[in-house]
C-alpha atoms as a PDB file:
ATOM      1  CA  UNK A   1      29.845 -43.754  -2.364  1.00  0.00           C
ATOM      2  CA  UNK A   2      33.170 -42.130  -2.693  1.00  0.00           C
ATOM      3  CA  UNK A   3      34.141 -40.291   0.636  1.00  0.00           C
ATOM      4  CA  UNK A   4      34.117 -36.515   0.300  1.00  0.00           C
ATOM      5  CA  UNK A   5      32.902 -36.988  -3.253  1.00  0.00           C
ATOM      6  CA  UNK A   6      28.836 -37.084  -2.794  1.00  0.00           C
ATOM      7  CA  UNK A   7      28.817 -32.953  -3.964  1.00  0.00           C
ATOM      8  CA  UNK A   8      32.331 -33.050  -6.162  1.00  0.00           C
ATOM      9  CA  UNK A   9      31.475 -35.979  -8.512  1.00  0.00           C
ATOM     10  CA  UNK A  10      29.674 -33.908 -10.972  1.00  0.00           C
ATOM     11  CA  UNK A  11      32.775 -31.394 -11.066  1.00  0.00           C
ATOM     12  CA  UNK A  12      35.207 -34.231 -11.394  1.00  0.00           C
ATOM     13  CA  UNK A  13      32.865 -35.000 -14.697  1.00  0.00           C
ATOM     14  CA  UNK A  14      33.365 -31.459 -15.683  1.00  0.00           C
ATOM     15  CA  UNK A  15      37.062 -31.515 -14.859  1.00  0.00           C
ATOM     16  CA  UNK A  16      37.957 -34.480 -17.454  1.00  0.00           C
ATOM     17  CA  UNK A  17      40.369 -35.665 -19.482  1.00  0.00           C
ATOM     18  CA  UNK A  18      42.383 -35.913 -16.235  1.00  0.00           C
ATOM     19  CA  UNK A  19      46.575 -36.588 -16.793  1.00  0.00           C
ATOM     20  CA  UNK A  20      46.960 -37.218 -13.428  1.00  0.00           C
ATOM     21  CA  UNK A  21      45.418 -38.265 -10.596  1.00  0.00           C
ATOM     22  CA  UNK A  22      47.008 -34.980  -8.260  1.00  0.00           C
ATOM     23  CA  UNK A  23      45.199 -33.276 -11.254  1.00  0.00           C
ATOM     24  CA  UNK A  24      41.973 -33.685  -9.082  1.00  0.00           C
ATOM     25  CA  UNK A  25      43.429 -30.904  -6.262  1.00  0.00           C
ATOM     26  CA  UNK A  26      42.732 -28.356  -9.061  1.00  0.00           C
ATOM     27  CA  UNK A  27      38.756 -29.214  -9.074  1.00  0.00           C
ATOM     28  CA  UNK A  28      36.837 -26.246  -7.695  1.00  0.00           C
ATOM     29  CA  UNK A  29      36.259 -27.132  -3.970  1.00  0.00           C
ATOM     30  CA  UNK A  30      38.322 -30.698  -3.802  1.00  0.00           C
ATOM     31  CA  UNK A  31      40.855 -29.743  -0.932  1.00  0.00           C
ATOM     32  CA  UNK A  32      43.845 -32.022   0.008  1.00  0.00           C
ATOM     33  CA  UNK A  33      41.795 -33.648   2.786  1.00  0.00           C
ATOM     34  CA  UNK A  34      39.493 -35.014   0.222  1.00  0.00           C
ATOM     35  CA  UNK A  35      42.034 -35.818  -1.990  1.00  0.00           C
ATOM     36  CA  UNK A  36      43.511 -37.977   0.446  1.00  0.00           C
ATOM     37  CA  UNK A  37      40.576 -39.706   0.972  1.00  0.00           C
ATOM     38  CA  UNK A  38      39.339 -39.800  -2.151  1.00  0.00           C
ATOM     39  CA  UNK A  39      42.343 -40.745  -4.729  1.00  0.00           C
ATOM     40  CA  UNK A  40      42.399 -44.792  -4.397  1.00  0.00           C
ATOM     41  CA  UNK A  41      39.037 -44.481  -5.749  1.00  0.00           C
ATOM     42  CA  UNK A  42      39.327 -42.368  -8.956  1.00  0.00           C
ATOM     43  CA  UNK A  43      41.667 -43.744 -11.068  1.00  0.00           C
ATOM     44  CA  UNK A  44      43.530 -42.431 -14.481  1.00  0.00           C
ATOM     45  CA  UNK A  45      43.546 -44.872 -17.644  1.00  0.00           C
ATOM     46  CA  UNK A  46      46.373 -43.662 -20.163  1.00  0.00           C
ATOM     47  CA  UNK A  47      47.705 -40.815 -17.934  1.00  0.00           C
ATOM     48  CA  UNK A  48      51.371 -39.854 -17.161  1.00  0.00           C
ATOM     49  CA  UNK A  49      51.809 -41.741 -13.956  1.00  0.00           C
ATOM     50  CA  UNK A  50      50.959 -45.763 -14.725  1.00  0.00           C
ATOM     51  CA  UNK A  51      50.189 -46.294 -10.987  1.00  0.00           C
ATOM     52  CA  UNK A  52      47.328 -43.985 -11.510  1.00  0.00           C
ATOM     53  CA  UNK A  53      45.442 -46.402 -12.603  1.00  0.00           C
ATOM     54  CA  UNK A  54      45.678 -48.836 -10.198  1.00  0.00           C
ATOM     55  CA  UNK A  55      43.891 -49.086  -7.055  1.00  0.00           C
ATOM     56  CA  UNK A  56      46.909 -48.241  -5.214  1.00  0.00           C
ATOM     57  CA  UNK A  57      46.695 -44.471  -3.065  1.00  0.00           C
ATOM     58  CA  UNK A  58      49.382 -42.120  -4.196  1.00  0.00           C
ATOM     59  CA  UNK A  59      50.786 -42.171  -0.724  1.00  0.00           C
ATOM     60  CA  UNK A  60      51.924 -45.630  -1.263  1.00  0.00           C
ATOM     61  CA  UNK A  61      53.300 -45.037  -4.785  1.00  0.00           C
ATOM     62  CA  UNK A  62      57.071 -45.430  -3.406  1.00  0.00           C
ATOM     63  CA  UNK A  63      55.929 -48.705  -2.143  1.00  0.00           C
ATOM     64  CA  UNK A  64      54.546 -50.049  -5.323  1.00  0.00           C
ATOM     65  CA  UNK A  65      57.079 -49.681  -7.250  1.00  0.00           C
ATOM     66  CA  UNK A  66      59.645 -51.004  -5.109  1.00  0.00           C
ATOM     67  CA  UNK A  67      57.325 -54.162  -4.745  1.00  0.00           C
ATOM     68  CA  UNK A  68      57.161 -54.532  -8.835  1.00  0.00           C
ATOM     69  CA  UNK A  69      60.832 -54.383  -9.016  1.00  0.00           C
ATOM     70  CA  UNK A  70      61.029 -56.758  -6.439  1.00  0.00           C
ATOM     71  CA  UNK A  71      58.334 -59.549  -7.247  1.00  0.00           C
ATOM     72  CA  UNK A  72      59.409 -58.665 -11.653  1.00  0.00           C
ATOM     73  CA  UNK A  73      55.811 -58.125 -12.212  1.00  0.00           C
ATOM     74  CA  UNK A  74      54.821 -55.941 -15.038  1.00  0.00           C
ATOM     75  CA  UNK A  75      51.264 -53.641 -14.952  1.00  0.00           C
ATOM     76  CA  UNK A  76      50.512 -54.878 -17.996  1.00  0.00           C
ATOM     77  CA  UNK A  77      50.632 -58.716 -17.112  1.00  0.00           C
ATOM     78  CA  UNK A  78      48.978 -60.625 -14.725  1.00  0.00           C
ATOM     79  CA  UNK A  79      51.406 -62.201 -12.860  1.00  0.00           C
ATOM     80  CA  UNK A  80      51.881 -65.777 -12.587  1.00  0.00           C
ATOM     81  CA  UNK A  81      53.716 -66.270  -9.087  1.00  0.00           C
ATOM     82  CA  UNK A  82      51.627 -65.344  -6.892  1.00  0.00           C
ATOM     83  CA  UNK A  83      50.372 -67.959  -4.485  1.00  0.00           C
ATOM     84  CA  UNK A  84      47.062 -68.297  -2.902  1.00  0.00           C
ATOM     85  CA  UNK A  85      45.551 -65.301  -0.912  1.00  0.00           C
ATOM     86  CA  UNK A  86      45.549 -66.533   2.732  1.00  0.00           C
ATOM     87  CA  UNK A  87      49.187 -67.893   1.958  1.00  0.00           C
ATOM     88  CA  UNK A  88      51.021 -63.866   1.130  1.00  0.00           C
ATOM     89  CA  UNK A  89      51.622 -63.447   4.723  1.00  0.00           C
ATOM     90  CA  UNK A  90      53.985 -66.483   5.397  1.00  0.00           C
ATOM     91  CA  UNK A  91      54.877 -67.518   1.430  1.00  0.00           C
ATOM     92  CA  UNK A  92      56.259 -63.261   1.310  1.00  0.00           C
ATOM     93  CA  UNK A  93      57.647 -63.109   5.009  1.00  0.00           C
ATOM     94  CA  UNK A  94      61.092 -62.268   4.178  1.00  0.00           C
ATOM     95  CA  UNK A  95      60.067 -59.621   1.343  1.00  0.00           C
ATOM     96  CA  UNK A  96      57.262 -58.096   3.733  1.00  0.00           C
ATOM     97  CA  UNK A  97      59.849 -57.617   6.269  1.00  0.00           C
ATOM     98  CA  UNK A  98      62.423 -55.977   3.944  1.00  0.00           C
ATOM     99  CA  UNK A  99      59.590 -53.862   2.745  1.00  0.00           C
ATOM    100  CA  UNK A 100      58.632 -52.769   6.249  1.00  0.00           C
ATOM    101  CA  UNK A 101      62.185 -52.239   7.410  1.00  0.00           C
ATOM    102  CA  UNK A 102      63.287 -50.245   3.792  1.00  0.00           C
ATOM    103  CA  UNK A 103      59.790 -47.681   4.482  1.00  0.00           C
ATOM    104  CA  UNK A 104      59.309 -47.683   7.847  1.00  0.00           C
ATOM    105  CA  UNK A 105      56.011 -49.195   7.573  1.00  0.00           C
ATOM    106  CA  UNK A 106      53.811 -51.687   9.361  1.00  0.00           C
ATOM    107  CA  UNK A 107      53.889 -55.600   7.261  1.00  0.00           C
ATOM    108  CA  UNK A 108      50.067 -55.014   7.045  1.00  0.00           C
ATOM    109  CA  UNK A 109      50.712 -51.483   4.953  1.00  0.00           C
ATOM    110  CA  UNK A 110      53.056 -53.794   2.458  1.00  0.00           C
ATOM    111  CA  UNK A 111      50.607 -56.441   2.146  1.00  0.00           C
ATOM    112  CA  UNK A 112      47.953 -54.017   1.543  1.00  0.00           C
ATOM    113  CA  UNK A 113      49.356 -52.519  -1.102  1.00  0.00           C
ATOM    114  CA  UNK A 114      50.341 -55.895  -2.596  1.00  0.00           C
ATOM    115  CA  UNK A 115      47.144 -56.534  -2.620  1.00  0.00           C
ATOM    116  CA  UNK A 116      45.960 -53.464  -4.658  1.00  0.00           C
ATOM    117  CA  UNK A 117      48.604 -54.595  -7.095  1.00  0.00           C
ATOM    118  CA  UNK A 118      47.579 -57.745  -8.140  1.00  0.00           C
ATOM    119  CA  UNK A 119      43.640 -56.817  -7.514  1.00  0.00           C
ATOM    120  CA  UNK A 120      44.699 -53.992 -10.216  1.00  0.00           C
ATOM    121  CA  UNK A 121      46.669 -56.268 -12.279  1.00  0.00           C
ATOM    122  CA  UNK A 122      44.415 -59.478 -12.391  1.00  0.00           C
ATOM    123  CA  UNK A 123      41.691 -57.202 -13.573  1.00  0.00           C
ATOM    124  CA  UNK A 124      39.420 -57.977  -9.680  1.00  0.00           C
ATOM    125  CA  UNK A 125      36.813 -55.838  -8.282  1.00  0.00           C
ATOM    126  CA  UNK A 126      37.892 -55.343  -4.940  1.00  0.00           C
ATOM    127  CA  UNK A 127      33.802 -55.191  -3.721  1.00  0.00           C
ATOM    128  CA  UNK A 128      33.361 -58.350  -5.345  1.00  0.00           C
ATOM    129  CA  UNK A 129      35.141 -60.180  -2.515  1.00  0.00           C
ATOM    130  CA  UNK A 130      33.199 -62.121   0.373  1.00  0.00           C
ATOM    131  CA  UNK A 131      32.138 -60.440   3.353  1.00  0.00           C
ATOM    132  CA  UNK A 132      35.470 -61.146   5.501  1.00  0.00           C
ATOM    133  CA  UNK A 133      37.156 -59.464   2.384  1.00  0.00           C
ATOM    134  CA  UNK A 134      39.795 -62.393   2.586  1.00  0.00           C
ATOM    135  CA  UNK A 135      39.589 -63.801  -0.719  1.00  0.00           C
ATOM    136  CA  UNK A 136      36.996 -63.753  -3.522  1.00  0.00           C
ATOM    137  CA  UNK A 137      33.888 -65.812  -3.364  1.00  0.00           C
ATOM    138  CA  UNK A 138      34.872 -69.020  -5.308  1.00  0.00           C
ATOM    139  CA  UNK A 139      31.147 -69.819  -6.603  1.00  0.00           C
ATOM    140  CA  UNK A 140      29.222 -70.756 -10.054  1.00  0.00           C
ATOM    141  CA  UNK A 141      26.374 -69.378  -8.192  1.00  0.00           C
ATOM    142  CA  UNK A 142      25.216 -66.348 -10.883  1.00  0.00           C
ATOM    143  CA  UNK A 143      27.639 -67.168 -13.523  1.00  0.00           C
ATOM    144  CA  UNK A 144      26.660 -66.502 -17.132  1.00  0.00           C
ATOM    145  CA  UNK A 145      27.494 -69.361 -18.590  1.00  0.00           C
ATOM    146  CA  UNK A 146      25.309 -71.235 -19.707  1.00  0.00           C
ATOM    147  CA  UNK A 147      22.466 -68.382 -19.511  1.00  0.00           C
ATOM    148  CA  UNK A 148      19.928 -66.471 -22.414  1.00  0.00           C
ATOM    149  CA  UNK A 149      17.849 -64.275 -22.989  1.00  0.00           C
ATOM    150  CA  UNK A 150      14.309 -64.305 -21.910  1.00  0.00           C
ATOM    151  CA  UNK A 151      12.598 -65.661 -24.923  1.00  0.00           C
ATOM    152  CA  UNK A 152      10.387 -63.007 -26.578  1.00  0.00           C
ATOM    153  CA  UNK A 153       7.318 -65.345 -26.003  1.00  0.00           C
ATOM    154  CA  UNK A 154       7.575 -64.511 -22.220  1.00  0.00           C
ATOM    155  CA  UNK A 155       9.092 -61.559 -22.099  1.00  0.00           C
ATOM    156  CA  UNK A 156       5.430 -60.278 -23.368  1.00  0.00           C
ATOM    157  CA  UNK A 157       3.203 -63.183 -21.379  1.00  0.00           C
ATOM    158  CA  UNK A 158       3.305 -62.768 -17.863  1.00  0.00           C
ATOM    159  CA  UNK A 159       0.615 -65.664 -17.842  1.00  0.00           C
ATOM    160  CA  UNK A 160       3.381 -67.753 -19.693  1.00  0.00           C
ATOM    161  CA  UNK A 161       6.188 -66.954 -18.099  1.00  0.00           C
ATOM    162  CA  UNK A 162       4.530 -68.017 -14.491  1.00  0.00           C
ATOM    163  CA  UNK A 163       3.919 -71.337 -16.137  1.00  0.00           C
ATOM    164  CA  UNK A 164       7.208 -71.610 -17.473  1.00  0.00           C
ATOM    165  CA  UNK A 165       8.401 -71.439 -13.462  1.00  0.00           C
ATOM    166  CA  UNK A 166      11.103 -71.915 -12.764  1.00  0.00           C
ATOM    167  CA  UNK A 167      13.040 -70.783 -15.897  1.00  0.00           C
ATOM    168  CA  UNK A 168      16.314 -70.940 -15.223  1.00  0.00           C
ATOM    169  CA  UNK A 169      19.884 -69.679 -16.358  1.00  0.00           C
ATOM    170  CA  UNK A 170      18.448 -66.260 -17.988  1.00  0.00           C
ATOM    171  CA  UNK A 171      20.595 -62.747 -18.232  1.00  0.00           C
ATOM    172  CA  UNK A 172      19.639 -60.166 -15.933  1.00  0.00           C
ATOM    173  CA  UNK A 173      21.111 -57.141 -15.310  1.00  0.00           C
ATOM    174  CA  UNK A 174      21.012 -55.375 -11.741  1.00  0.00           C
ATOM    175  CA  UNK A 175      19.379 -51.980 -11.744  1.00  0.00           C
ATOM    176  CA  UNK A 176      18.869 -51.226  -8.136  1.00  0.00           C
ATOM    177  CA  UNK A 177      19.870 -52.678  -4.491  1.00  0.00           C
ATOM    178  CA  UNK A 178      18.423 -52.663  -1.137  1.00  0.00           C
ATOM    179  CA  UNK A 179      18.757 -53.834   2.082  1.00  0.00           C
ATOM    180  CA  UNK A 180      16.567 -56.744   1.410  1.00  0.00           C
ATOM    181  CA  UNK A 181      18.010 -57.511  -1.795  1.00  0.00           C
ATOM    182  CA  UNK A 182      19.021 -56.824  -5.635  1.00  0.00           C
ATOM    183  CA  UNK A 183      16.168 -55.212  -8.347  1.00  0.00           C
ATOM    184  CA  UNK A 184      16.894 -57.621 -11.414  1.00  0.00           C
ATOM    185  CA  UNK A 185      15.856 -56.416 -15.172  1.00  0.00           C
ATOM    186  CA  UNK A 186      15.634 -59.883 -16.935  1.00  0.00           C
ATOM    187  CA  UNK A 187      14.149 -58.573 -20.081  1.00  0.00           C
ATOM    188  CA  UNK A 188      10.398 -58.771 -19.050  1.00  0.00           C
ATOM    189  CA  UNK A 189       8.035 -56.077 -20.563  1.00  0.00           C
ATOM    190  CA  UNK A 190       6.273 -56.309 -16.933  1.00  0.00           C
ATOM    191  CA  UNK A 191       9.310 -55.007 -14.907  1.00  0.00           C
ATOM    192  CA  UNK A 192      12.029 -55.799 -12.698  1.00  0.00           C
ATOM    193  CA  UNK A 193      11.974 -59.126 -10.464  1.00  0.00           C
ATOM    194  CA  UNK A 194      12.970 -58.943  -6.526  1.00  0.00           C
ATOM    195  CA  UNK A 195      16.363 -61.153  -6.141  1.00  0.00           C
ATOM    196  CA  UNK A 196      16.029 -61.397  -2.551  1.00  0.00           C
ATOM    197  CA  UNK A 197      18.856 -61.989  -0.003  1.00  0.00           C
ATOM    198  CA  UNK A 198      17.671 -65.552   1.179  1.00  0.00           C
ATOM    199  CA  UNK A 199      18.225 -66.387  -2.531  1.00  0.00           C
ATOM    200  CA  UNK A 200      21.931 -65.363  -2.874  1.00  0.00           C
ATOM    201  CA  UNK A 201      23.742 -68.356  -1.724  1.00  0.00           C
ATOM    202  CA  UNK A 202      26.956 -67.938  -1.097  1.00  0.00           C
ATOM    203  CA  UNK A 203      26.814 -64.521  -2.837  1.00  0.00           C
ATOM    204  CA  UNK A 204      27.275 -61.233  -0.520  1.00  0.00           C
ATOM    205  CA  UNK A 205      24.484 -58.542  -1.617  1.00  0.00           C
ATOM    206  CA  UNK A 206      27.146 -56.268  -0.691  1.00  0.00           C
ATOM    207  CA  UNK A 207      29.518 -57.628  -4.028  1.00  0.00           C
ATOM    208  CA  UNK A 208      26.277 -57.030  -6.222  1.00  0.00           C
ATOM    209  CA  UNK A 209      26.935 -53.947  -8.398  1.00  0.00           C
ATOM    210  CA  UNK A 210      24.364 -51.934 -10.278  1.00  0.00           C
ATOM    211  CA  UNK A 211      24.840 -52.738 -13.918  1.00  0.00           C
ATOM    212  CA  UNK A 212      26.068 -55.214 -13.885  1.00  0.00           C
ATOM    213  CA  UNK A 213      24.972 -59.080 -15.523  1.00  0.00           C
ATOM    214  CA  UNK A 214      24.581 -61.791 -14.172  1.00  0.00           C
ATOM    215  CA  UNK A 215      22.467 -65.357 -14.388  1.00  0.00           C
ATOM    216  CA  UNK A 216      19.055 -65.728 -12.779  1.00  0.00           C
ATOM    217  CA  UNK A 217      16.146 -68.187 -12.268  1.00  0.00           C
ATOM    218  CA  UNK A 218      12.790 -66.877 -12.435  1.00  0.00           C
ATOM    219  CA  UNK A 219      11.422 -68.426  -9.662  1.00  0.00           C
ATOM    220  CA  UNK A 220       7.592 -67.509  -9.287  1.00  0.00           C
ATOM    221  CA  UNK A 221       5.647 -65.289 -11.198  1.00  0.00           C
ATOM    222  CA  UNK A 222       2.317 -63.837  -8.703  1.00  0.00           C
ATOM    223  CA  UNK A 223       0.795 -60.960 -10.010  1.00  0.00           C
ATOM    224  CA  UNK A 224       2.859 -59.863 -12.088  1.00  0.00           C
ATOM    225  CA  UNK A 225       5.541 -59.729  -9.071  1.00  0.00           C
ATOM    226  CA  UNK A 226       8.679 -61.976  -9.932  1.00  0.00           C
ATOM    227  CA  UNK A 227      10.910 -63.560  -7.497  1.00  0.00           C
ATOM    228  CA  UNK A 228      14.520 -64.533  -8.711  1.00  0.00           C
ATOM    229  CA  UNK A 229      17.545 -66.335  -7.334  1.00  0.00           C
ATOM    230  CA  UNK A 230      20.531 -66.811  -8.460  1.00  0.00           C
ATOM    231  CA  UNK A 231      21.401 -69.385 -11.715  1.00  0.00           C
ATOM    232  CA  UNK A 232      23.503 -72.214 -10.411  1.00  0.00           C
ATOM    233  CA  UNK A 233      21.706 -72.488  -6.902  1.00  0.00           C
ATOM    234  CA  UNK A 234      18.732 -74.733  -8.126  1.00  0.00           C
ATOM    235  CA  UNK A 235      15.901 -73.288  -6.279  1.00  0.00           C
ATOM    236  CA  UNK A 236      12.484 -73.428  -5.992  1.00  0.00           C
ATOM    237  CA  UNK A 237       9.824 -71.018  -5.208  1.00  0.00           C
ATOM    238  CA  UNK A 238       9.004 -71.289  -1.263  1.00  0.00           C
ATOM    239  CA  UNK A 239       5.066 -72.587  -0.955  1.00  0.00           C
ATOM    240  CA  UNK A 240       2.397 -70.150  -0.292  1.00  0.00           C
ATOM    241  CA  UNK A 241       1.307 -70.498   3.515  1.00  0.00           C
ATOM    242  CA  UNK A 242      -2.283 -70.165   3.962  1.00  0.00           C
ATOM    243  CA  UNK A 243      -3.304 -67.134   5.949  1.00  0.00           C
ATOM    244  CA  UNK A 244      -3.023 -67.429   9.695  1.00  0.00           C
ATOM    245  CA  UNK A 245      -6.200 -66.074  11.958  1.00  0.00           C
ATOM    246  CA  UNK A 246      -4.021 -63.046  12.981  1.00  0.00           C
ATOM    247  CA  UNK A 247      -3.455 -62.205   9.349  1.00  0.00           C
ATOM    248  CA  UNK A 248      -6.563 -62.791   8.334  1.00  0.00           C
ATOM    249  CA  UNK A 249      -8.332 -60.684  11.051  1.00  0.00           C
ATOM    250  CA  UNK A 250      -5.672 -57.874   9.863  1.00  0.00           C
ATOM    251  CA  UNK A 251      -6.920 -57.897   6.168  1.00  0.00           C
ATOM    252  CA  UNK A 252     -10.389 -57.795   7.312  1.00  0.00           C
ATOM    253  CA  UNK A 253      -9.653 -54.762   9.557  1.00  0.00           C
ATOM    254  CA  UNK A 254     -11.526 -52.695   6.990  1.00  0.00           C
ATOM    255  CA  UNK A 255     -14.817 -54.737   6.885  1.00  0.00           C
ATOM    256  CA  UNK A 256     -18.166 -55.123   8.694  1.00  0.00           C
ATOM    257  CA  UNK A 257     -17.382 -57.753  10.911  1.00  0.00           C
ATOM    258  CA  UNK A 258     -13.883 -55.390  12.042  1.00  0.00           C
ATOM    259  CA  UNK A 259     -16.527 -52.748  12.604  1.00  0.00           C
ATOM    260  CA  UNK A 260     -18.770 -54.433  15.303  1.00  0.00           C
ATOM    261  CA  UNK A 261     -15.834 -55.684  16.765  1.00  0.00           C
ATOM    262  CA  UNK A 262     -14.355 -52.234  17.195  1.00  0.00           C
ATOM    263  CA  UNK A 263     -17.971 -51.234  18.611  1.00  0.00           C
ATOM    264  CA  UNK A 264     -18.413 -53.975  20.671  1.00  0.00           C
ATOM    265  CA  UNK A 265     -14.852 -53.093  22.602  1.00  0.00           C
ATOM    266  CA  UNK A 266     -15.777 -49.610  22.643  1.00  0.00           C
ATOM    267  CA  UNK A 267     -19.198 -50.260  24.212  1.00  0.00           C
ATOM    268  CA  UNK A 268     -17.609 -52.684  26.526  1.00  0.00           C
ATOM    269  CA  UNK A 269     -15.131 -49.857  27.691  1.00  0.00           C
ATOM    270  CA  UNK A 270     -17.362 -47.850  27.880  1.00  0.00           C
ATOM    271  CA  UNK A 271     -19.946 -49.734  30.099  1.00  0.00           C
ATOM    272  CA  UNK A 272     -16.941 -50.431  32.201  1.00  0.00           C
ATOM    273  CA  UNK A 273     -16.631 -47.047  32.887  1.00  0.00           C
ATOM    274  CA  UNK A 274     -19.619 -46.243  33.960  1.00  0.00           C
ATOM    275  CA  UNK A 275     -19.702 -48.891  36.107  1.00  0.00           C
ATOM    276  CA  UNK A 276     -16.993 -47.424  37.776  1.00  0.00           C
ATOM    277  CA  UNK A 277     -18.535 -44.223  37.930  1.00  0.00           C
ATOM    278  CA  UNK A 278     -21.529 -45.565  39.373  1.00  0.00           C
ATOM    279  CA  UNK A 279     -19.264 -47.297  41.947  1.00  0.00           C
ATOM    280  CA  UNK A 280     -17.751 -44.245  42.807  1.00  0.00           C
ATOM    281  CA  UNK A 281     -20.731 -42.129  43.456  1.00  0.00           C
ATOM    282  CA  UNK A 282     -22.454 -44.601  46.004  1.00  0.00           C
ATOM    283  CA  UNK A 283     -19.423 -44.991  48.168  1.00  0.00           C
ATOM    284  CA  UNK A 284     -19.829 -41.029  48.387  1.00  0.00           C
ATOM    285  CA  UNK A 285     -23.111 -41.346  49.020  1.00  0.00           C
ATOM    286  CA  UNK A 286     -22.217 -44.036  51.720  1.00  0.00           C
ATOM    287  CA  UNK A 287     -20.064 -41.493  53.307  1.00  0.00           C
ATOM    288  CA  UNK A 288     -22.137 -38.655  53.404  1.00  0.00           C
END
């Protein structure tokens, strides 16, 4: 979710072909204040500003380009100096202190918006980095290559495809996430599977996005409910544990035998009771 943007988004629709991205102040009920908050996110291919389509706010557009001129990179290019992630701060010292000095800004503004440069140039998702948002996940876990299709044969068999487990290295695409995990169309005729997030590896849930494709193993197939995990990862369905005496006495909280037992405590309580009652009246008696 875009901030300000949950009521505005379908207005913004409306609004298009944008030129510019300070063309979104004239959308009916998008104030400055939202636009401030709002303008990294929403960004205009083929407009009249080129920074516009970067993830870089508007705010910091002075920055940018002083940074571009600086480093000779080009929008267009993906630039080929730029070192590893973790080294900017001390490889850039001297530049992220001109910066700083030149726009009166902190060192962490300048490397921010160095990072929104190459992110934009490079072609990177920003919310496909790792959780500590230092550098993105370096993994084969999920990668397409290497994956298919679901073969027609069990896209229609459900009985087939839990005997094929575990078929690994198919497509899926991810139509809807939770807190427990991803909602994975494979290309069954029997429905999404359940990628859950003890089967993600290395892979946040939070970089998942919905839409998009990426490689799967079926993992189990059990009545008609498929569990995934991710292609690369090499695992293997976790073994049914037979049901406990707790769980069992829970499923059978419905039957016969759950019925006597609730009468049985209910007569028990309410002997008690009267026992207690009884108790009570003597010592009255006693004391008359």
């Amino acid at each position: 979710k875009v901030p300000g943007l949950t009521k505005l988004a379908s207005k913004i629709v409306k609004a298009r072909p944008l030129r510019k991205r300070s063309d979104l102040i004239n959308v009916p009920g998008l104030g400055p204040k939202t636009f401030e908050n709002c303008a990294a996110f929403c960004r205009v291919e083929h407009g009249t500003e080129a920074l516009d389509a970067t993830l870089v706010h508007p705010e910091s557009y002075d920055i940018a380009r002083w940074l571009l001129k600086h480093f000779n990179w080009n929008l267009s290019h993906v630039p080929s100096n730029v070192p590893p992630r973790e080294e900017w701060s001390t490889h850039w010292k001297s530049s992220l202190v001109e910066a700083s000095e030149k726009f009166g800004v902190s060192q962490e503004r300048i490397l921010s918006v160095i990072e929104n440069l190459v992110d934009s140039m490079t072609g990177l998702d920003p919310r496909l980095r790792n959780v500590n948002g230092t550098k993105p996940v370096a993994s084969t876990a999920g990668s397409l290559n290497g994956c298919v299709l679901l073969p027609p044969e069990l896209a229609s068999n459900a009985t087939a495809l839990q005997q094929a487990c575990p078929k690994r290295g198919i497509v899926g695409t991810v139509r809807n996430i939770a807190d427990f995990g991803a909602f994975v169309d494979f290309g069954s005729a029997h429905g999404d599977g359940l990628l859950h997030t003890s089967c993600l590896g290395p892979i946040s849930l939070d970089s998942l996005l919905i839409g998009q494709q990426i490689g799967v193993d079926i993992l189990n197939v059990d009545n008609d409910r498929v569990s995934l995990g991710l292609s690369g990862l090499g695992l293997i369905a976790a073994a049914k544990r037979p049901p406990s005496k707790i769980s069992s006495g829970i499923r059978a909280k419905g039957g016969a035998n759950s019925q006597r037992r609730k009468y049985s405590t209910f007569d028990t309580q309410r002997s008690g009771s009267r026992k207690h009652s009884d108790s009570i009246a003597k010592r009255r008696k006693t004391a008359r």
